[in-house]
Protein backbone atom coordinates (compact mmCIF):
# COMPACT_ATOMS: atom_id res chain seq x y z
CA UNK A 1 -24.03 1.50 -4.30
CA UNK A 2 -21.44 1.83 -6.95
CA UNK A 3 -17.76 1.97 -6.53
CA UNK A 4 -16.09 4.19 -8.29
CA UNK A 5 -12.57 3.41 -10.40
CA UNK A 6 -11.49 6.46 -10.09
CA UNK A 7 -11.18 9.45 -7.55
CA UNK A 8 -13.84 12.55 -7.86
CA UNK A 9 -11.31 15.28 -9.10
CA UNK A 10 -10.94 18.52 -6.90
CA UNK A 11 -12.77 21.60 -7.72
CA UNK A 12 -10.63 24.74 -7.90
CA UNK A 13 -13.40 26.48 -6.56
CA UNK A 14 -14.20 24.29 -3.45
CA UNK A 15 -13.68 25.42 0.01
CA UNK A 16 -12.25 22.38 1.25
CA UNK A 17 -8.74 21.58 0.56
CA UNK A 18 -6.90 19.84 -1.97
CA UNK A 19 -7.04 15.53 -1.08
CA UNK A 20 -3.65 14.95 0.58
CA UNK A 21 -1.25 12.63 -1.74
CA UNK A 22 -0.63 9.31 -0.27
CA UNK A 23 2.84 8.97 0.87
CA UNK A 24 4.65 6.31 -0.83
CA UNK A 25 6.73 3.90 1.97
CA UNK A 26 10.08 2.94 1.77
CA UNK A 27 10.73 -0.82 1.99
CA UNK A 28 13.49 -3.09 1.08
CA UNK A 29 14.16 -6.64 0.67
CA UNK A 30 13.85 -8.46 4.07
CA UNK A 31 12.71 -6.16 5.70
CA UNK A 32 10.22 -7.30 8.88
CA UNK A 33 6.54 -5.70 8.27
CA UNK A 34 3.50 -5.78 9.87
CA UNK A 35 0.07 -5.99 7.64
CA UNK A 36 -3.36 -4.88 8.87
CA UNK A 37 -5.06 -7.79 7.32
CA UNK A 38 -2.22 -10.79 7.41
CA UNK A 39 -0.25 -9.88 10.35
CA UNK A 40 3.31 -10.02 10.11
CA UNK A 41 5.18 -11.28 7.72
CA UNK A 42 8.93 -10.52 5.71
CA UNK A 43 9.43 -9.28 2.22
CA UNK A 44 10.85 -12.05 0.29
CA UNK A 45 10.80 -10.46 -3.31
CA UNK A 46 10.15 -6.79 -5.34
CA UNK A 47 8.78 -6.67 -8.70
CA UNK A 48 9.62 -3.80 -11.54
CA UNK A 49 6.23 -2.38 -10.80
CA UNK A 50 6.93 -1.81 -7.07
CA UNK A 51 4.81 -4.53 -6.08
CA UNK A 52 6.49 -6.61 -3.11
CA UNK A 53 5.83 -10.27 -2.35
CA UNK A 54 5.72 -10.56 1.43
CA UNK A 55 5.65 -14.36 3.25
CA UNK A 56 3.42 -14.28 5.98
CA UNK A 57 4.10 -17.55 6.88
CA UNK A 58 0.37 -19.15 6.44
CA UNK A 59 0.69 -17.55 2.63
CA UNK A 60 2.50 -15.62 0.44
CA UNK A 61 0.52 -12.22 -0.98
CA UNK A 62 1.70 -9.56 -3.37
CA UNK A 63 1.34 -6.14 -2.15
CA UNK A 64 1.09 -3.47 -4.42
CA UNK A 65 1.85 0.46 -3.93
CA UNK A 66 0.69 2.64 -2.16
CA UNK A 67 0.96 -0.70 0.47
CA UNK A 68 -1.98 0.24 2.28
CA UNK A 69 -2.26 -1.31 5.80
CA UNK A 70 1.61 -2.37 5.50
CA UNK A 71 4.08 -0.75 8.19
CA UNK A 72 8.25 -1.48 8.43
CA UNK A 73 9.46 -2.60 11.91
């Protein structure tokens, strides 16, 4: 199987509904998160693109938007 770069665009005529947008989250520096894969960590840095660096304490990982798996607490 093939992954695809790039979402299958919606059909005007289909009968299921448009794909919901993801909903961008609203973090800020130090804020305490919690990541699906790396546990929890704190955002240490923000980048112009929107991409945060987050300290997990075993590593440090960028996370990029939409921040998929990433929740504020």
């Amino acid at each position: 199987m093939t992954n695809r770069s790039a979402p299958r665009r919606h059909l005007p005529t289909s009968p299921f509904g448009t794909p919901a947008e993801p909903v961008i989250k609203d973090f800020a520096l130090g804020d305490r998160v919690s990541h699906d894969r790396h546990g929890l960590g704190k955002i240490i840095g923000q980048e112009a693109t929107g991409a945060f660096l987050v300290d997990f304490g075993a590593c440090q990982t960028r996370i990029v938007s939409p921040y998929k798996g990433m929740h504020k607490l």
